[in-house]
N, C-alpha and C. Protein backbone atom coordinates (compact mmCIF):
# COMPACT_ATOMS: atom_id res chain seq x y z
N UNK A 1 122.77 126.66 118.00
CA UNK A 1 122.94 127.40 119.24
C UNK A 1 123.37 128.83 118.92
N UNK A 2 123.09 129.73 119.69
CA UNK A 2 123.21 130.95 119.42
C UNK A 2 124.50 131.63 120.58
N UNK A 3 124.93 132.57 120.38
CA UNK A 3 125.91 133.12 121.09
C UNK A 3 125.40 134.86 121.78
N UNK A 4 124.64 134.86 122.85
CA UNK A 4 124.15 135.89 123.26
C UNK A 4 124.68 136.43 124.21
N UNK A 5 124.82 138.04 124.08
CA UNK A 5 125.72 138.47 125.11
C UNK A 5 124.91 138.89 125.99
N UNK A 6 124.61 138.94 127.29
CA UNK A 6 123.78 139.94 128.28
C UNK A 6 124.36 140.62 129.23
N UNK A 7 123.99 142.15 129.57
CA UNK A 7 124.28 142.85 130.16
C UNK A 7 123.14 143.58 131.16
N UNK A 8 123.03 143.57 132.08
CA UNK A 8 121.70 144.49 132.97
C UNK A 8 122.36 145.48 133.99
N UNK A 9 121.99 146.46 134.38
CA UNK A 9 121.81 146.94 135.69
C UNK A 9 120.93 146.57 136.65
N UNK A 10 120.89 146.86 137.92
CA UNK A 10 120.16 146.75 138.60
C UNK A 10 120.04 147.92 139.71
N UNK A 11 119.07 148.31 140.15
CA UNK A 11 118.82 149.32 141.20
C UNK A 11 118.76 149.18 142.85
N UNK A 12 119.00 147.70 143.29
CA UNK A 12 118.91 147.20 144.54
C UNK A 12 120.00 146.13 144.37
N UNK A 13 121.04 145.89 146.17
CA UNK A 13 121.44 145.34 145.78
C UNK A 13 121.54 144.36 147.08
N UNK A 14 121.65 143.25 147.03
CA UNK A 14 121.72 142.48 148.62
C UNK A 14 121.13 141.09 148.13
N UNK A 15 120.78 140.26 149.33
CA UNK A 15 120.68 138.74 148.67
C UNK A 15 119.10 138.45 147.87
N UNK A 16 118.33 139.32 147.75
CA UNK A 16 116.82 139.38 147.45
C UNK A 16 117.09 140.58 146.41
N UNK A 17 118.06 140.87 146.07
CA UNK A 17 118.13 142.12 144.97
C UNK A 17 118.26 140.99 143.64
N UNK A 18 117.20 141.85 142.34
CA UNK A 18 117.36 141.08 141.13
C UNK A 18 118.74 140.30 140.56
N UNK A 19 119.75 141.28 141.04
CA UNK A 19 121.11 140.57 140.52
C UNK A 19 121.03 139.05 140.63
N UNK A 20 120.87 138.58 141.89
CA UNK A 20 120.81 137.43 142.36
C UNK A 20 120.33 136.49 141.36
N UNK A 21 118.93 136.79 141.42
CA UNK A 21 118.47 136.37 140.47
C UNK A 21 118.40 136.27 139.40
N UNK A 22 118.84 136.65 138.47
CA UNK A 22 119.11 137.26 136.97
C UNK A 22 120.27 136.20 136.86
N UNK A 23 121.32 136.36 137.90
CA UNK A 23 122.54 135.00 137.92
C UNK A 23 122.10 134.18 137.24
N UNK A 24 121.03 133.36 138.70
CA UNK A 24 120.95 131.82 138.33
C UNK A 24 120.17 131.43 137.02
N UNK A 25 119.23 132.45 136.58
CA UNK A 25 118.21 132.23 135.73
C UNK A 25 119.17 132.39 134.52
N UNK A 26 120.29 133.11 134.50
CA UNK A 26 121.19 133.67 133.02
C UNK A 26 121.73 131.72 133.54
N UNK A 27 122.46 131.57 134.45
CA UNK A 27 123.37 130.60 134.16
C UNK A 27 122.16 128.95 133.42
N UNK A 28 121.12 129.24 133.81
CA UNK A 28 120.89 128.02 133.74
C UNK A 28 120.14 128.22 131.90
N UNK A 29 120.25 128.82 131.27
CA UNK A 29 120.32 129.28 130.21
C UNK A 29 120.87 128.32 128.90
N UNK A 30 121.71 128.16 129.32
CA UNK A 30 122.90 127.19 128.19
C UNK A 30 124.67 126.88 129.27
N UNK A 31 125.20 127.08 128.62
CA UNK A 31 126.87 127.38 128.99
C UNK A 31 127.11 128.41 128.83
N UNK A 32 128.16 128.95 129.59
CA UNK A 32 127.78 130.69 129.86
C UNK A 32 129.63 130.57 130.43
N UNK A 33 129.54 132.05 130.32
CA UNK A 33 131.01 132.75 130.45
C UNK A 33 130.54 134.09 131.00
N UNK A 34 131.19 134.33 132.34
CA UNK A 34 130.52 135.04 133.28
C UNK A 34 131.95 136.14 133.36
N UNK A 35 132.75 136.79 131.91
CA UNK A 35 133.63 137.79 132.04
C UNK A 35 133.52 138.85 132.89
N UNK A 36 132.75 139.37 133.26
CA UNK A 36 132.61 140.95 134.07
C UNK A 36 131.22 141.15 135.26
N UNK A 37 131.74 141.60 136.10
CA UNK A 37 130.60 142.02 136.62
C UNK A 37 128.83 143.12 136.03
N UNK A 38 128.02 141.67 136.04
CA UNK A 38 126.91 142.25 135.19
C UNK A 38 126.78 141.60 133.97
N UNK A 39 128.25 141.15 133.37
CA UNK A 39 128.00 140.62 131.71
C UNK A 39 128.08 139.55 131.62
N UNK A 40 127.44 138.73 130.78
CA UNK A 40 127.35 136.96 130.39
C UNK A 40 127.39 137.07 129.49
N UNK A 41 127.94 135.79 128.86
CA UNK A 41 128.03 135.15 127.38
C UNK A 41 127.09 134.17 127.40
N UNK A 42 126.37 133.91 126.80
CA UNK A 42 125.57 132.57 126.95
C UNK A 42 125.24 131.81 125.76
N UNK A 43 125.70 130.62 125.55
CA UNK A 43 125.35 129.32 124.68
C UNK A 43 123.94 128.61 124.62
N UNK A 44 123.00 129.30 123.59
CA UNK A 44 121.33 128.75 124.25
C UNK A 44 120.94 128.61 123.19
N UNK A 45 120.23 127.95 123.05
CA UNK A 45 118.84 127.50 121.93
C UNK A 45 117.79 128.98 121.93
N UNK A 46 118.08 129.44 122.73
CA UNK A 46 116.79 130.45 123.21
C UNK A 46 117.48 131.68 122.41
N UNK A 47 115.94 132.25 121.03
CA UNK A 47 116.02 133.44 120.75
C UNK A 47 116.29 134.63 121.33
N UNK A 48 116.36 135.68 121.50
CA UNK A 48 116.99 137.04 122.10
C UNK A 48 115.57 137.42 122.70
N UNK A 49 114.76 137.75 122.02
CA UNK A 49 113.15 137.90 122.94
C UNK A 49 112.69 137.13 124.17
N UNK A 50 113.10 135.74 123.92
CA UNK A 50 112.80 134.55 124.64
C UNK A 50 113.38 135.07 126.32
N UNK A 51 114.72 135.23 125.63
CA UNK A 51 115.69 135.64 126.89
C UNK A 51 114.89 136.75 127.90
N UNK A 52 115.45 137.87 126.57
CA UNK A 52 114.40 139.00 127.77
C UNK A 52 113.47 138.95 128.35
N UNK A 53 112.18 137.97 128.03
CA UNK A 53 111.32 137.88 128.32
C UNK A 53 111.79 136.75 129.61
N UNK A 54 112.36 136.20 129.55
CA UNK A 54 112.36 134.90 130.42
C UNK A 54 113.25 136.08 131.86
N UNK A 55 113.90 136.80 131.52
CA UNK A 55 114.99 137.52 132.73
C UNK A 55 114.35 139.09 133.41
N UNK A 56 113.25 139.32 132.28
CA UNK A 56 112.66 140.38 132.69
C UNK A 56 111.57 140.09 133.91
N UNK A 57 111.47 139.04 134.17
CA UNK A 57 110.70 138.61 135.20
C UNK A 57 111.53 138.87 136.69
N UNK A 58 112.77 139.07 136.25
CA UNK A 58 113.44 139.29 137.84
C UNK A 58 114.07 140.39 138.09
N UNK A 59 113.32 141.57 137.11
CA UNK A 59 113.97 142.96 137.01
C UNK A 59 112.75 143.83 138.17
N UNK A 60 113.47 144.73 138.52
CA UNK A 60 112.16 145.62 139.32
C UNK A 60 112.66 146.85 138.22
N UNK A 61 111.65 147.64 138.64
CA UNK A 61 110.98 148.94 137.53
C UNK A 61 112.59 149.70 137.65
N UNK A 62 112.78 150.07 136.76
CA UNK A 62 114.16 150.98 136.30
C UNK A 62 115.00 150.47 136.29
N UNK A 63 115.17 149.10 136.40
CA UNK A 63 116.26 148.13 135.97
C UNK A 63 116.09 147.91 134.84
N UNK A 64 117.37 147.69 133.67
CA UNK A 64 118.12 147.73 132.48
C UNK A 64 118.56 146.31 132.17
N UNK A 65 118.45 145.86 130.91
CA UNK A 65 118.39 145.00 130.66
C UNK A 65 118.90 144.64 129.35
N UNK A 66 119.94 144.41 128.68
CA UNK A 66 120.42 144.54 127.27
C UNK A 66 120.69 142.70 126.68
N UNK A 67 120.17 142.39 125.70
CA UNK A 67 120.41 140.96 125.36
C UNK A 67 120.92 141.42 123.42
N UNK A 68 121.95 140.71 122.93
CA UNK A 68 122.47 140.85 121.63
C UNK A 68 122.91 139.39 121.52
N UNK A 69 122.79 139.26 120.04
CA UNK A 69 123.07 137.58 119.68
C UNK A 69 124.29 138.48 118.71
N UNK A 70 125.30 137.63 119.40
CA UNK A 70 126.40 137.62 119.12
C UNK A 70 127.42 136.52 117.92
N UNK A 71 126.49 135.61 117.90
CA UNK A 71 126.97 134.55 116.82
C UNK A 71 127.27 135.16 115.89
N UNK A 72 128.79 134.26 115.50
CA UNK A 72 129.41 134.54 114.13
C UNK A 72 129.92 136.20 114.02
N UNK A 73 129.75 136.92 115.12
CA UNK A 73 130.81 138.60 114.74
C UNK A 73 132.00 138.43 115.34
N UNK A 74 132.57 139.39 114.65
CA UNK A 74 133.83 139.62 114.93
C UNK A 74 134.00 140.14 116.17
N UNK A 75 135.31 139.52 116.56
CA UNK A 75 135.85 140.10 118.67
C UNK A 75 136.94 140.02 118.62
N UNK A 76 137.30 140.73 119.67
CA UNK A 76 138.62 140.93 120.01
C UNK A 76 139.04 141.16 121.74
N UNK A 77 140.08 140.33 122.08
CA UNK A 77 140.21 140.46 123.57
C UNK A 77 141.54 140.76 124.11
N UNK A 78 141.38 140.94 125.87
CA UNK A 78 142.98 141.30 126.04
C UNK A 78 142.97 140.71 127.43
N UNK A 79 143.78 139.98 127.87
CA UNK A 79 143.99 139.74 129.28
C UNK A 79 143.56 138.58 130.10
N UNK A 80 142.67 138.19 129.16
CA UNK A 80 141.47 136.60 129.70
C UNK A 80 142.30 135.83 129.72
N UNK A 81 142.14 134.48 130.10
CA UNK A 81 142.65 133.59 130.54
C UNK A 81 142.44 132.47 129.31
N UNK A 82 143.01 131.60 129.11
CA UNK A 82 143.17 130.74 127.95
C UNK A 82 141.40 130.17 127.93
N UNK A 83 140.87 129.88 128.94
CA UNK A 83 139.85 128.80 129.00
C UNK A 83 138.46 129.79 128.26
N UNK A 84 138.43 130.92 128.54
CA UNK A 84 138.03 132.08 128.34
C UNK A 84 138.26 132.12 127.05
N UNK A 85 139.20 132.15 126.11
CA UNK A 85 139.07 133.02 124.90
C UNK A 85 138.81 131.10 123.86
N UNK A 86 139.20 130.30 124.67
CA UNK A 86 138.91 128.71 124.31
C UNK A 86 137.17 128.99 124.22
N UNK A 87 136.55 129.45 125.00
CA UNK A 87 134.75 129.48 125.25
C UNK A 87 134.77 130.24 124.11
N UNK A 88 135.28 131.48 123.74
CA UNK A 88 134.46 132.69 122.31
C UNK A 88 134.62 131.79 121.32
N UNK A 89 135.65 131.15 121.42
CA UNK A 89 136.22 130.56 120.01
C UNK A 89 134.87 129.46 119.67
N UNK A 90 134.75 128.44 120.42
CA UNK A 90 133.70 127.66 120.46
C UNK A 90 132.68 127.83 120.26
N UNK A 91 132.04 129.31 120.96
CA UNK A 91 130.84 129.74 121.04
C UNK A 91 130.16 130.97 120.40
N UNK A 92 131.20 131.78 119.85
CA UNK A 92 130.86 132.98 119.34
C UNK A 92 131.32 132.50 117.64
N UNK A 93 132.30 131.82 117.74
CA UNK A 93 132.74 131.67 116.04
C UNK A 93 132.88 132.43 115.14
N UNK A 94 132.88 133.84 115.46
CA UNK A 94 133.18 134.98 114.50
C UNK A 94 134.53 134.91 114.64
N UNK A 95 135.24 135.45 113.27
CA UNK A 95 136.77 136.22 113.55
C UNK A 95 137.44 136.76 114.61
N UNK A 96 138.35 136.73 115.02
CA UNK A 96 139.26 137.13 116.00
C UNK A 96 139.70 138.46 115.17
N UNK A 97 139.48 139.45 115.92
CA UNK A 97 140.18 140.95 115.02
C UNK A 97 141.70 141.45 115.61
């Protein structure tokens, strides 16, 4: 399993705006950690291309789209909640800095 981080913008926003969509399609992905508005962690079998390709389907034109496999690097956090830094540990497995 891989540890991928995703981040997008979007240019519209309301219940038919990509965000929406980009959600359910990121959550149903793997196991996921939904830290920030816009950013996911996600636990998937699915290569980094796979992803984009699979989420770029719910982007409209000038929407942004960033996917990084995160497995095994180093992180560091401040403020999260136990269950939260319990998920990196599990899922990212790099060093704690």
């Amino acid at each position: 399993m891989r540890a991928l981080l995703i981040c997008y913008s979007v240019s519209r926003v309301g219940v038919d705006a990509p965000g929406a969509g980009l959600a359910r399609m990121i959550s149903s992905l793997g196991r996921w950690w939904h830290p920030a508005e816009n950013v996911w962690l996600v636990s998937t079998g699915y290569r980094i291309d796979e992803v984009r390709d699979i989420l770029s389907s719910q982007l409209d034109l000038g929407d942004q789209l960033l996917v990084l496999d995160i497995t095994g690097q180093p992180w560091a956090c401040s403020g999260i909640y136990p269950e939260a830094e319990a998920w990196m540990l599990d899922h990212v497995r790099g060093p704690t800095v």
